[in-house]
Protein backbone atom coordinates (compact mmCIF):
# COMPACT_ATOMS: atom_id res chain seq x y z
CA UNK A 1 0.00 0.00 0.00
CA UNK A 2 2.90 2.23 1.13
CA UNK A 3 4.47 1.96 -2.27
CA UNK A 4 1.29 2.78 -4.18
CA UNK A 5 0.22 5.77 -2.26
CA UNK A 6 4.01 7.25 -2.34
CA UNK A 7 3.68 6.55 -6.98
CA UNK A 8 0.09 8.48 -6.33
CA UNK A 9 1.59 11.71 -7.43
CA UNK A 10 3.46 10.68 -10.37
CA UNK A 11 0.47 9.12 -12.08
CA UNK A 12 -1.51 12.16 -12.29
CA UNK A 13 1.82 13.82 -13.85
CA UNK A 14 2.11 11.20 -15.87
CA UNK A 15 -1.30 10.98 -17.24
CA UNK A 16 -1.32 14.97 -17.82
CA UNK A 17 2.23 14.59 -20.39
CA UNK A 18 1.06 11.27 -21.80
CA UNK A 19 -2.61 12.91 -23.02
CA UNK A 20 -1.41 15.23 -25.98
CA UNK A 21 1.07 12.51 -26.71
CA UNK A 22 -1.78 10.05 -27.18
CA UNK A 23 -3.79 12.27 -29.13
CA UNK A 24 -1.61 13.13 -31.37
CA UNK A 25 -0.60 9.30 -31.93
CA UNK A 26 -3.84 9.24 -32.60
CA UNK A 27 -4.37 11.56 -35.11
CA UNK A 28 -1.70 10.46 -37.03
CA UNK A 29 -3.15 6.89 -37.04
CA UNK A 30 -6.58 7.74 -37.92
CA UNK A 31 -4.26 9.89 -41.00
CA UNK A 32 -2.08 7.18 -42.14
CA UNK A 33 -5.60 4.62 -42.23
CA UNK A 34 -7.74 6.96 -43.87
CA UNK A 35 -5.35 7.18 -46.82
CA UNK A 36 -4.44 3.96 -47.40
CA UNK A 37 -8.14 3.04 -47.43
CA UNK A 38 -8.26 6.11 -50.19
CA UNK A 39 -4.96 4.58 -52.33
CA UNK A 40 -5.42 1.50 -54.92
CA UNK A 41 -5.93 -1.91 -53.17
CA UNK A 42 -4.36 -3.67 -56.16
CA UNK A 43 -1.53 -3.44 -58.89
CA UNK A 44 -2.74 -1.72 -62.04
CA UNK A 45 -4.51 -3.28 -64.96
CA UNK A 46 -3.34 -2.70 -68.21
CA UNK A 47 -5.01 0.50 -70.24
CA UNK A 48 -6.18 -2.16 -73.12
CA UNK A 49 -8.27 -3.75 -70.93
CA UNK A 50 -10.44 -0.58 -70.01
CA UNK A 51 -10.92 -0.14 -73.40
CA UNK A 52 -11.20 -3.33 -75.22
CA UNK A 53 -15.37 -3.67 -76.03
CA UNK A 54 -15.08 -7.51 -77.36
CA UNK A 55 -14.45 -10.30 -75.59
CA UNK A 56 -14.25 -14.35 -76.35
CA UNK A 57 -14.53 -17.81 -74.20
CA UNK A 58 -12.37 -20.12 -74.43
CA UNK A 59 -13.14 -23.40 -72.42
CA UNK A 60 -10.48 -25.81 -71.65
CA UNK A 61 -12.50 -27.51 -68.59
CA UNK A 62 -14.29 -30.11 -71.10
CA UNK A 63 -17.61 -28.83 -69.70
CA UNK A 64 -20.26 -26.72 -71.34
CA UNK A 65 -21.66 -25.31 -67.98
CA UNK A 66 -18.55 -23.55 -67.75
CA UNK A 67 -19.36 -21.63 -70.60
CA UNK A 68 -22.72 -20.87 -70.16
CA UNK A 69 -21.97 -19.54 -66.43
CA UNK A 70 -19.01 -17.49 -67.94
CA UNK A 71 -21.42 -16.00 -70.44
CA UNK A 72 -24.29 -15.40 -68.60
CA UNK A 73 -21.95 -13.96 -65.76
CA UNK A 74 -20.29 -11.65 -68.72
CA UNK A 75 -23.98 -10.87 -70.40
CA UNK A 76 -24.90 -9.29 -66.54
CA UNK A 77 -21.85 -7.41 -66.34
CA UNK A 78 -22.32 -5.84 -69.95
CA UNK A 79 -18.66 -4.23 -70.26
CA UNK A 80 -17.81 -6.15 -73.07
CA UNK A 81 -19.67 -7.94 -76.06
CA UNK A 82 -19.05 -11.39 -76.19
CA UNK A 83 -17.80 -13.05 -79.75
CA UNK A 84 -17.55 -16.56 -80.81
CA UNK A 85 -14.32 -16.16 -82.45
CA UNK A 86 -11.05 -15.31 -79.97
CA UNK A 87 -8.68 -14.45 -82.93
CA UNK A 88 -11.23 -11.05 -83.26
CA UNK A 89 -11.66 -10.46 -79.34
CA UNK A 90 -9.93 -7.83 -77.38
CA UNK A 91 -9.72 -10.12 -74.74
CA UNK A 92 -9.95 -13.71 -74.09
CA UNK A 93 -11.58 -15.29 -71.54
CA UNK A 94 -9.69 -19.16 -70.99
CA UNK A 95 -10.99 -21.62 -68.95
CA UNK A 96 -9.19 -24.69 -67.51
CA UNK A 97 -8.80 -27.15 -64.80
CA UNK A 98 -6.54 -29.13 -63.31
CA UNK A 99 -7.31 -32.71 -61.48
CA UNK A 100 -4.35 -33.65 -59.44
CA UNK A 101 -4.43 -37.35 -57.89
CA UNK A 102 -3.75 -36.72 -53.96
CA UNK A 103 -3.72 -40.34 -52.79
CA UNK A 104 -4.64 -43.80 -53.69
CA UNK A 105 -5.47 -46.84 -52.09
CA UNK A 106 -5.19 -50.55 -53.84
CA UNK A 107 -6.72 -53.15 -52.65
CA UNK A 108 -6.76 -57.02 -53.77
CA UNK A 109 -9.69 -59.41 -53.71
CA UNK A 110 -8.81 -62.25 -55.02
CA UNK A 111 -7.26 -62.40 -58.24
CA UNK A 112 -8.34 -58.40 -58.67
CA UNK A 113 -7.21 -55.40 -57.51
CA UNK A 114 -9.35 -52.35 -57.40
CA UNK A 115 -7.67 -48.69 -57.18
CA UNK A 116 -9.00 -45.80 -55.39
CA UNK A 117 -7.82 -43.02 -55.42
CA UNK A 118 -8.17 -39.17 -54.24
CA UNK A 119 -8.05 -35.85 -56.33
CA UNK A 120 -8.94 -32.14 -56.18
CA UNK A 121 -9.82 -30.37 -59.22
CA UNK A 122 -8.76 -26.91 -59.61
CA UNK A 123 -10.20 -24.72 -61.82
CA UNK A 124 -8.26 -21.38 -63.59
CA UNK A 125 -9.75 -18.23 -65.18
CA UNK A 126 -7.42 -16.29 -67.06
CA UNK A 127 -8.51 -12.63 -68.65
CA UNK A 128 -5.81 -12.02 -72.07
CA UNK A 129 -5.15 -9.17 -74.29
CA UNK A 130 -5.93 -10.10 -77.83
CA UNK A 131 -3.13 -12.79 -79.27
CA UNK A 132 -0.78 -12.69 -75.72
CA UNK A 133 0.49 -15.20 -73.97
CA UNK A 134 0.08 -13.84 -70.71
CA UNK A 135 -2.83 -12.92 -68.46
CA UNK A 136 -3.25 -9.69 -67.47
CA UNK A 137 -5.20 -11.08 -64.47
CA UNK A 138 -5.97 -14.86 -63.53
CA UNK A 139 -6.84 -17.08 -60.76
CA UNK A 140 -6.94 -20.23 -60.04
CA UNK A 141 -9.42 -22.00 -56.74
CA UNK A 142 -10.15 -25.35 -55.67
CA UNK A 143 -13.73 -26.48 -56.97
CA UNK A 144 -16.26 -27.37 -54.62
CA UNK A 145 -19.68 -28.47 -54.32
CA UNK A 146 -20.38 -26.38 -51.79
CA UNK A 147 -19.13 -22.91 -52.88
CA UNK A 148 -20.20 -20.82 -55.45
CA UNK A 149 -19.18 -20.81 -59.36
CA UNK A 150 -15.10 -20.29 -59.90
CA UNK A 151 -15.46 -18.67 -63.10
CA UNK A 152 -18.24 -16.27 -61.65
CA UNK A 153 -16.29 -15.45 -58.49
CA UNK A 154 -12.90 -14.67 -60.91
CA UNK A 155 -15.32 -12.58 -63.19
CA UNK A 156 -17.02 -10.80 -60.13
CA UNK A 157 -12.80 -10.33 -58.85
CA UNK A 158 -11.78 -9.13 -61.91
CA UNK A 159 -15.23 -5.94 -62.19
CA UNK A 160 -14.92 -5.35 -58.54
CA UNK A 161 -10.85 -4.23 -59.33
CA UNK A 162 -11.69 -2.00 -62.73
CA UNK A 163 -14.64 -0.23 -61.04
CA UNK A 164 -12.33 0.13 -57.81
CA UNK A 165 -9.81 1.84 -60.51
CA UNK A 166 -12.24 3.69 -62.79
CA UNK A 167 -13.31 5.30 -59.79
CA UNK A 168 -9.61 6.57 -58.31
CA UNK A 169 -9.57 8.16 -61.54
């Protein structure tokens, strides 16, 4: 008790110097968040790609849904007309997916042995300029029965970052 009622006095100082200091601190936090909430999230996209008005689909995932939920996803969006033929798009959509085998398990039964094994399927959007090579923005996510589409989330990722930058301009 002796050695908190003999600090007593020094507390009150203490809280008296430290309140500007803390204020200020806080100011300059409340600053420093404010304008990095203000600044671009993201890297910039290339100028093309705000001003292409065509785009194609290109489906390497073997299924036709695919296409349909890229289209209808692209028809909502309405940025960009979509064409049938990629060598006269501005850009081009591709669509493709992966399996990769994680495990397997053999077992015998007699004179057969039956395989089974595990895999996850991922599935990769990829936005290109005309004829390149490389995407000017792609991902790539596991597929799941349980979540949403791939190709509409990487279409919905992809608006969502040129409306973010249309509107910093």
């Amino acid at each position: 008790m002796v050695i908190i009622e003999a600090l007593k006095p020094w507390s009150d100082h203490l809280a008296v110097l430290t309140f500007p200091i803390m204020k200020r601190l806080a100011g300059a936090l409340l600053l420093i968040s404010t304008s990095a909430f203000a600044a671009t999230k993201h890297a910039p996209l290339p100028p093309e790609a705000y001003t292409a008005k065509t785009i194609a689909i290109v489906n390497h995932a073997g299924t036709q849904s695919v296409t349909d939920k890229a289209y209808e996803e692209l028809q909502k969006w309405g940025r960009w007309t979509v064409l049938a033929d990629a060598s006269k798009a501005d850009v081009v959509l591709v669509i493709g997916i992966q399996r990769k085998i994680t495990g397997a398990v053999a077992n015998t039964y007699g004179d057969s042995t039956y395989v089974n094994s595990n895999s996850v399927v991922d599935i990769t959007a990829g936005f290109y300029l005309g004829q390149q090579t490389e995407p000017f923005f792609s991902e790539t996510e596991r597929a799941s029965l349980f979540r949403k589409s791939a190709t509409k989330r990487c279409i919905d990722d992809l608006r969502k970052r040129m409306e973010e930058a249309e509107e910093q301009r």
